[in-house]
Protein backbone atom coordinates (compact mmCIF):
# COMPACT_ATOMS: atom_id res chain seq x y z
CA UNK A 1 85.99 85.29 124.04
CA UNK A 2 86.05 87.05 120.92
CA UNK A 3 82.89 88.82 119.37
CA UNK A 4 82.21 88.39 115.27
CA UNK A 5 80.04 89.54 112.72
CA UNK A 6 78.57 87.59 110.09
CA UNK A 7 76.30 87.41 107.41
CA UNK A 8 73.64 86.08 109.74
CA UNK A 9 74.23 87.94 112.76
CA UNK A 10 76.80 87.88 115.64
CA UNK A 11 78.96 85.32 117.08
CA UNK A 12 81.17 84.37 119.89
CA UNK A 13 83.96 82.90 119.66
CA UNK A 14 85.38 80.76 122.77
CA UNK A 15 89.06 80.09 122.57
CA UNK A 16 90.91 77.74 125.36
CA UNK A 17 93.35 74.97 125.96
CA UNK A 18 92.08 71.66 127.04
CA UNK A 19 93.95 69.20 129.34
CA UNK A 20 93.40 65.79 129.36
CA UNK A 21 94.89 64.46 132.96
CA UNK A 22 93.70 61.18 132.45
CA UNK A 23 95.68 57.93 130.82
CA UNK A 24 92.80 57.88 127.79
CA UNK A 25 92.80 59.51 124.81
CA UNK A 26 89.33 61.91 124.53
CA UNK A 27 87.48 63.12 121.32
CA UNK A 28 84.01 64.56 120.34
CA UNK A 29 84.30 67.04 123.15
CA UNK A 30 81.44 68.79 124.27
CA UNK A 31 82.20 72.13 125.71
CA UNK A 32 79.50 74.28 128.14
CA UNK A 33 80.28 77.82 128.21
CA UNK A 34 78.65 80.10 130.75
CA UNK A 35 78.70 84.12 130.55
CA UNK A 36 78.56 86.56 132.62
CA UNK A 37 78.15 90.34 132.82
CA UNK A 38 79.81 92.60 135.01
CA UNK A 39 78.52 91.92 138.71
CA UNK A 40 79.46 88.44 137.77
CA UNK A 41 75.33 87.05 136.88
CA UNK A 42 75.07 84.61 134.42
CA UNK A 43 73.61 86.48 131.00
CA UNK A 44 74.00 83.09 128.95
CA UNK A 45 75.31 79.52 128.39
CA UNK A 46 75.70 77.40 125.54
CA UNK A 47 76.92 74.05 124.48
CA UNK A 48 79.93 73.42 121.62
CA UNK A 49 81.09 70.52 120.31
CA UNK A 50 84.34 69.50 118.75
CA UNK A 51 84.07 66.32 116.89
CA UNK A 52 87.33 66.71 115.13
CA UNK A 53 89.57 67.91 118.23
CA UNK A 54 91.28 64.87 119.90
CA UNK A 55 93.28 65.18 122.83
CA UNK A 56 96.22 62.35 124.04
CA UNK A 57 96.66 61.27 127.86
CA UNK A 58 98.70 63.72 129.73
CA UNK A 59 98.33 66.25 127.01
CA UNK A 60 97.19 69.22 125.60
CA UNK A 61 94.87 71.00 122.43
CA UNK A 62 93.82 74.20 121.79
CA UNK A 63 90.13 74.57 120.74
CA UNK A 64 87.67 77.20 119.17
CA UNK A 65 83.83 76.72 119.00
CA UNK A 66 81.32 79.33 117.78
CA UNK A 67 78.61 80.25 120.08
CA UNK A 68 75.36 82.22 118.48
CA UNK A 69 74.23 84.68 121.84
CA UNK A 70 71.12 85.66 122.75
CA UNK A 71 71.68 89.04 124.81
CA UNK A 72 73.66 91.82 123.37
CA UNK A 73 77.28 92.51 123.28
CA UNK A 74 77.75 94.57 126.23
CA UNK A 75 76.04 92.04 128.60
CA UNK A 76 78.69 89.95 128.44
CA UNK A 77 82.23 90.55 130.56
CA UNK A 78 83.65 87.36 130.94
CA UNK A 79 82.76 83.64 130.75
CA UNK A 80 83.95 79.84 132.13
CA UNK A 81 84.05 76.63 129.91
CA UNK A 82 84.03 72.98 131.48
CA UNK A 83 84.03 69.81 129.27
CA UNK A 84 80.38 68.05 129.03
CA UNK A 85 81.22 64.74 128.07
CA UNK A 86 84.34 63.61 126.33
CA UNK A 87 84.22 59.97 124.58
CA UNK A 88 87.43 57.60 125.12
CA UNK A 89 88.91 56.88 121.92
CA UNK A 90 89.02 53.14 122.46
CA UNK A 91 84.75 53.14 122.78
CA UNK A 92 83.24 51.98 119.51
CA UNK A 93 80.57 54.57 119.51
């Protein structure tokens, strides 16, 4: 979790590595990141997508999404990120 500045305000930036365990190929993932501050309370969640990341069977990606917060820096110690939905890359939409 990385904290930016630009033009229009702040940003977060959530970086990970995603492992697909399963024997299909995922894309458009849909990440939901929760926040928390120091006691460990929730302060904020959001939802990032990556339509362009595309992860293989039994392998792995790294992945950045931007997150715009709504509480102030120093509300936020730590956070969690689960996938949403991930679509097989054999669907046809």
């Amino acid at each position: 979790m990385h904290w930016t500045e630009i033009k229009d305000g702040s940003r977060i930036c959530v970086t990970g590595i995603v492992t697909n365990r399963s024997t299909n190929a995922w894309h458009n993932l849909e990440f939901e990141c929760r926040f928390f501050d120091e006691k460990g309370a929730m302060v904020d969640a959001a939802n990032g997508v990556e339509p362009f990341l595309t992860v293989n069977p039994h392998d792995d990606s790294a992945f950045r999404i931007w997150v715009t917060p709504s509480e102030a820096s120093n509300q936020y110690r730590s956070c969690t990120i689960s996938i949403s939905t991930a679509r097989n890359t054999k669907d046809r939409f």
